[in-house]
Protein backbone atom coordinates (compact mmCIF):
# COMPACT_ATOMS: atom_id res chain seq x y z
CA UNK A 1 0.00 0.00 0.00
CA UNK A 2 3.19 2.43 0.12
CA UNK A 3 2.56 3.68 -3.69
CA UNK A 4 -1.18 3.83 -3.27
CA UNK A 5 -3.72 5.83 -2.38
CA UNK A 6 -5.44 3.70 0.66
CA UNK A 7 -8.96 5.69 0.04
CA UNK A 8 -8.63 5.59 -3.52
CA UNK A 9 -7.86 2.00 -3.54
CA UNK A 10 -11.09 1.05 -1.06
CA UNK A 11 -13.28 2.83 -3.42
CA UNK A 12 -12.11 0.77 -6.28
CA UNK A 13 -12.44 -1.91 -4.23
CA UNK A 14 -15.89 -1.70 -3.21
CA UNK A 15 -16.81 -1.03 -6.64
CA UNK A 16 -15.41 -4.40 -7.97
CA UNK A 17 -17.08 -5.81 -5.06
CA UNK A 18 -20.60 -4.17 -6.35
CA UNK A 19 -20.06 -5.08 -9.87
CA UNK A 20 -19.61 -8.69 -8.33
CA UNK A 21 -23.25 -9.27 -7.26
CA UNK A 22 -26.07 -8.47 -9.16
CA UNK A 23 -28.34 -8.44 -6.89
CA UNK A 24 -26.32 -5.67 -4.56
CA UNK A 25 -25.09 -5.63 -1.46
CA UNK A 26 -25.77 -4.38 2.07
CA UNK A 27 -23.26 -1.82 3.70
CA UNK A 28 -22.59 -4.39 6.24
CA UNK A 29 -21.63 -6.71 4.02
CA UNK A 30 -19.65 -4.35 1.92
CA UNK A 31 -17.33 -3.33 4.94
CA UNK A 32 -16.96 -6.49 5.68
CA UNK A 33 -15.38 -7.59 2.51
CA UNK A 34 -13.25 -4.33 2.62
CA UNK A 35 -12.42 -5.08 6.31
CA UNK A 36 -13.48 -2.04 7.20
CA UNK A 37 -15.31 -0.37 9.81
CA UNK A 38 -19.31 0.43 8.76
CA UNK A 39 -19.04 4.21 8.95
CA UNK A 40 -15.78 4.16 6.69
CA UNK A 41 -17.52 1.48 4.14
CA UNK A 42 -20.91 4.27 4.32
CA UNK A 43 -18.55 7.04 3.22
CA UNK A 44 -17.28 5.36 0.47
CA UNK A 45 -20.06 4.40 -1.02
CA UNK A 46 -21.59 7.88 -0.09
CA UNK A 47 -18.82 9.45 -2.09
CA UNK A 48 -19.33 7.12 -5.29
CA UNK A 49 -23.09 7.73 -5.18
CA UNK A 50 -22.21 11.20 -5.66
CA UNK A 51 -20.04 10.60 -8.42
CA UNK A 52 -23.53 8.49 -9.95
CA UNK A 53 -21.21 5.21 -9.70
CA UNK A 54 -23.34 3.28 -7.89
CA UNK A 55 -26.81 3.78 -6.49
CA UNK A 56 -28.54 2.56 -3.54
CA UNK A 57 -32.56 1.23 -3.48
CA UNK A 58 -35.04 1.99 -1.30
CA UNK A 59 -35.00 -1.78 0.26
CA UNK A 60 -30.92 -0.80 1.01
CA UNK A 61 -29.16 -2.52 -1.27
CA UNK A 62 -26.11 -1.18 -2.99
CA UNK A 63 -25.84 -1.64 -7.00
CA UNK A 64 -23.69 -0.06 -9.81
CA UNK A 65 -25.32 2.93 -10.78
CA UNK A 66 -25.31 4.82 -14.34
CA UNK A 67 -22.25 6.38 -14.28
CA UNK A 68 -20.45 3.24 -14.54
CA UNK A 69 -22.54 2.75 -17.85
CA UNK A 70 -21.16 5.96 -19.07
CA UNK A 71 -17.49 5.28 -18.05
CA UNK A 72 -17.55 2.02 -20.29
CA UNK A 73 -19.44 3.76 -23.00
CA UNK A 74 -16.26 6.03 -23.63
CA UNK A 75 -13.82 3.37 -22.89
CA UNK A 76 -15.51 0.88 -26.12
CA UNK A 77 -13.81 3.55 -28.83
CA UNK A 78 -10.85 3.41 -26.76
CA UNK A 79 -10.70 0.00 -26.97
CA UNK A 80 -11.61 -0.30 -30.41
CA UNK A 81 -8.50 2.28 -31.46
CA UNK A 82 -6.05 0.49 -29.99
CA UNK A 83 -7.73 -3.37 -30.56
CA UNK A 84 -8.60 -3.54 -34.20
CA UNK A 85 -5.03 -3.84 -35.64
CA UNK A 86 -4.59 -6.24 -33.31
CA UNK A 87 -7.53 -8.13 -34.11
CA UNK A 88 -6.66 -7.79 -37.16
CA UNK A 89 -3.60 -9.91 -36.68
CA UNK A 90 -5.07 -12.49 -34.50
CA UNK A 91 -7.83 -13.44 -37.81
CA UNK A 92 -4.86 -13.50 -39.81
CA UNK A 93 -2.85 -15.44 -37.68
CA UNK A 94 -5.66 -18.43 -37.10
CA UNK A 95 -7.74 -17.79 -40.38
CA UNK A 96 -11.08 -17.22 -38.46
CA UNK A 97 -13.00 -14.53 -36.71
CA UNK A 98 -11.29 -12.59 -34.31
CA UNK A 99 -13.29 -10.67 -32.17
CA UNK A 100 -13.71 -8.61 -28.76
CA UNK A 101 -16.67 -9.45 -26.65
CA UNK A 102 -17.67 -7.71 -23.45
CA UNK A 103 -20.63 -8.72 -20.46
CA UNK A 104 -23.98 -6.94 -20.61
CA UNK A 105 -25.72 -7.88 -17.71
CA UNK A 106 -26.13 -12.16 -17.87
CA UNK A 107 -25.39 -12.01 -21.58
CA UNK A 108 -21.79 -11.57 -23.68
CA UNK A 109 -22.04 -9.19 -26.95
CA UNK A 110 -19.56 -8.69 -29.70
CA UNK A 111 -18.45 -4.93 -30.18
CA UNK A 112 -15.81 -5.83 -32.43
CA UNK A 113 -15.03 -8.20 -35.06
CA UNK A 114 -12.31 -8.97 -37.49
CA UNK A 115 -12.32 -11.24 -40.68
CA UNK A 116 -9.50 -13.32 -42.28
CA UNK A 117 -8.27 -12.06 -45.56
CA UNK A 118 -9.05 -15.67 -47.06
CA UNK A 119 -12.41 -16.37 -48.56
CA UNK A 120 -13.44 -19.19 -46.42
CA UNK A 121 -16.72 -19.96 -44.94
CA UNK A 122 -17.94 -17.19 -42.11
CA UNK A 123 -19.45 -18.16 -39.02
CA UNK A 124 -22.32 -16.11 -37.84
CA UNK A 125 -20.70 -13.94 -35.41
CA UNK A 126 -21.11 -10.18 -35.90
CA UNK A 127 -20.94 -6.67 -34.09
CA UNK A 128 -23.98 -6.64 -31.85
CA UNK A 129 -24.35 -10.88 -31.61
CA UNK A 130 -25.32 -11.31 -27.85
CA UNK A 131 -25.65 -15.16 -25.96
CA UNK A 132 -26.15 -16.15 -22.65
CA UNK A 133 -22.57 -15.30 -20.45
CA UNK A 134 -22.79 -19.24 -19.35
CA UNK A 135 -22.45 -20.31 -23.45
CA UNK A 136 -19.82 -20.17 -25.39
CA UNK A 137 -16.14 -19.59 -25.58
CA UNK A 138 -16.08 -15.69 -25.29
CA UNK A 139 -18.79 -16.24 -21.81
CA UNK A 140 -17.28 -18.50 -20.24
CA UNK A 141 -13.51 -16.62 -20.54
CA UNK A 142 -15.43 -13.62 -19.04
CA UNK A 143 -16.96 -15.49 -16.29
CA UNK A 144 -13.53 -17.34 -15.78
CA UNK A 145 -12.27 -13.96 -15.27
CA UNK A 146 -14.27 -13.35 -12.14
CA UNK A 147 -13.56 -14.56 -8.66
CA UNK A 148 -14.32 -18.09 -7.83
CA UNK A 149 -17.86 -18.64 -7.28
CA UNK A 150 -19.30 -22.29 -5.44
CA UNK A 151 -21.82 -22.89 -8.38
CA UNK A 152 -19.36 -21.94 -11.04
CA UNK A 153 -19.73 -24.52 -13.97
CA UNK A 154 -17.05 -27.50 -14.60
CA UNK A 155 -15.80 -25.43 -17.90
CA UNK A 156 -15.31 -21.73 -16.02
CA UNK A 157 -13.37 -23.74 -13.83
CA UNK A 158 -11.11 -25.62 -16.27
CA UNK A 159 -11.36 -22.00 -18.15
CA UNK A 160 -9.56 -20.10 -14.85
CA UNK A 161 -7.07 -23.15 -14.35
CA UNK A 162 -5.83 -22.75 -18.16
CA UNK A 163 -6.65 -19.34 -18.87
CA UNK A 164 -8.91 -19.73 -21.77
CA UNK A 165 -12.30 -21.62 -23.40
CA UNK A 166 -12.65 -23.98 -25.72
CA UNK A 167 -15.97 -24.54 -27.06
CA UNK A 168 -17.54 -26.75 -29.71
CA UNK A 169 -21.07 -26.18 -31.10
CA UNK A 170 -22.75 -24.29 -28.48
CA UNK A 171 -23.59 -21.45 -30.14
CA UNK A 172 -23.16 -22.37 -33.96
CA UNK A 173 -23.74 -25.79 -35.47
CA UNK A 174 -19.94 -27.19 -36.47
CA UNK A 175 -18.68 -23.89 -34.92
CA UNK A 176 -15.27 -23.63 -32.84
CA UNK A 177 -14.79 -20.90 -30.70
CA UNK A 178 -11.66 -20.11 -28.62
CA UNK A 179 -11.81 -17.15 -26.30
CA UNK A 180 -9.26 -15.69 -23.30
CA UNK A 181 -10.53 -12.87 -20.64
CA UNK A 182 -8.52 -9.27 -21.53
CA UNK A 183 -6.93 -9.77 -18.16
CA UNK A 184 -6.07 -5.53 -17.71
CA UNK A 185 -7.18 -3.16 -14.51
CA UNK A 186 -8.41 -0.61 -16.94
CA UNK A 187 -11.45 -2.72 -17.93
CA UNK A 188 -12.37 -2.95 -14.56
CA UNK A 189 -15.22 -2.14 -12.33
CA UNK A 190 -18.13 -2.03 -15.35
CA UNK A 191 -16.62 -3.52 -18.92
CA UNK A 192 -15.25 -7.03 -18.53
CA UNK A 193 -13.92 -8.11 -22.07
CA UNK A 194 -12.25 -10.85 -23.61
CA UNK A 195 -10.67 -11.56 -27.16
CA UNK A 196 -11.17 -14.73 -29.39
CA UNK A 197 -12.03 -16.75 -32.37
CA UNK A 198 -14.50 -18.45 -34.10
CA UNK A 199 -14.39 -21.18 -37.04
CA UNK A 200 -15.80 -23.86 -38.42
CA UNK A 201 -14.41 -27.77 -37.28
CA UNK A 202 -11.20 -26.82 -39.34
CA UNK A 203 -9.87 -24.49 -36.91
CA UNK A 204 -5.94 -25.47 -35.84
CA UNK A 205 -6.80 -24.96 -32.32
CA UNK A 206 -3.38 -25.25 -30.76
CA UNK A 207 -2.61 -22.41 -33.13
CA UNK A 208 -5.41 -20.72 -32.03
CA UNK A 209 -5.33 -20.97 -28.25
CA UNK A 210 -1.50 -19.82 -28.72
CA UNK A 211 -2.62 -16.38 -30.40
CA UNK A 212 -5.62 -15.66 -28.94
CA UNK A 213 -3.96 -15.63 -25.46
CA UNK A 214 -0.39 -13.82 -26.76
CA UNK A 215 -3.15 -11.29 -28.07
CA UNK A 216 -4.79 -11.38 -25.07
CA UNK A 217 -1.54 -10.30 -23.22
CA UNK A 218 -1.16 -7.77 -25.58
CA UNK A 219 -4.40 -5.88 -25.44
CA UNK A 220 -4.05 -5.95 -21.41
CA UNK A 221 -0.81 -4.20 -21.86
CA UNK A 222 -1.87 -1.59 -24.47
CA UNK A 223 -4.76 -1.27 -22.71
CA UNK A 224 -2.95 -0.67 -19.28
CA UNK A 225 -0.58 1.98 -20.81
């Protein structure tokens, strides 16, 4: 804690915590996963309330509020300036479609998307596609991404343990999709993204699990600069 802000840090904190649990959380239970006493935990969540961060219901509950929405609205173009080349690269690379994916709520949707130069056969995958978070290669590398939960699903596990998804036909018919979460402190509280591809039952996976997490590295560092 020597080269942080303590205060600054909390707040961050507690916002990660929020982001955590749709459903909110109590003040209580907020300082007690900061470790902090009640009046400091009511302060900081006071202050972020202020900042429209996060917002608290009538019942008591604490829950992201819109400001968070309109943090990761200005972060997508961002993300799309410095990720395209990139993603560029990574269809080139494995011959399939590269793309970026982020979590809306309990479903994953594509805000960017790349195509290999070759003229092979497309899988439906596209700007604005949106799936449950719990299907697929790109949902399951976000939900890896998040702390260990006790219901979390044999394939987030082995998805957290390896650091990224492999799936086969869950969203597509004869589709492959490969996916690894964008593992960088800047998408975090609010936009939770991952990069990956998609191909038909010819994909080299090897090749593709290989670039899709090197590119995953590498977005998380430009990202973070």
């Amino acid at each position: 804690m020597a080269t942080t802000l303590q205060t600054l840090d909390r707040g961050l904190r507690a916002l990660e915590i929020v982001a955590e649990h749709a459903e909110g959380v109590t003040i209580a239970e907020l300082a007690e996963q900061l470790a902090v006493h009640r009046a400091i935990a009511y302060r900081i969540v006071t202050t972020l309330e202020g900042h429209g961060l996060i917002t608290r219901t009538r019942e008591g509950p604490v829950r992201l509020g819109a400001g968070i929405s309109l943090l990761a609205s200005r972060f997508e173009p961002q993300l799309r300036g410095v990720a395209q080349p990139l993603l560029q690269r990574l269809a080139r690379a494995t011959r399939a479609t590269a793309f970026i994916s982020v979590a809306q709520g309990d479903e994953c949707v594509v805000i960017m998307e790349a195509e290999p130069e070759e003229g092979l056969l497309r899988v439906g995958y596209r700007v604005g596609s949106r799936h449950p978070l719990t299907r697929g290669a790109a949902g399951i590398a976000i939900l890896a991404a998040r702390p260990p939960q006790p219901d979390d699903d044999e394939a987030v596990r082995q998805a957290r343990t390896e650091g990224f998804s492999l799936t086969r036909g869950q969203l597509q018919r004869g589709a492959v999709g490969v996916a690894s979460a964008i593992a960088s402190p800047q998408v975090r509280p609010g936009v939770e993204a991952c990069v990956g591809v998609v191909a038909m039952d010819d994909l080299d996976t090897d090749t593709a699990i290989r670039e899709v997490m090197d590119h995953a590295g590498q977005l998380a560092d430009l990202i973070g600069q």
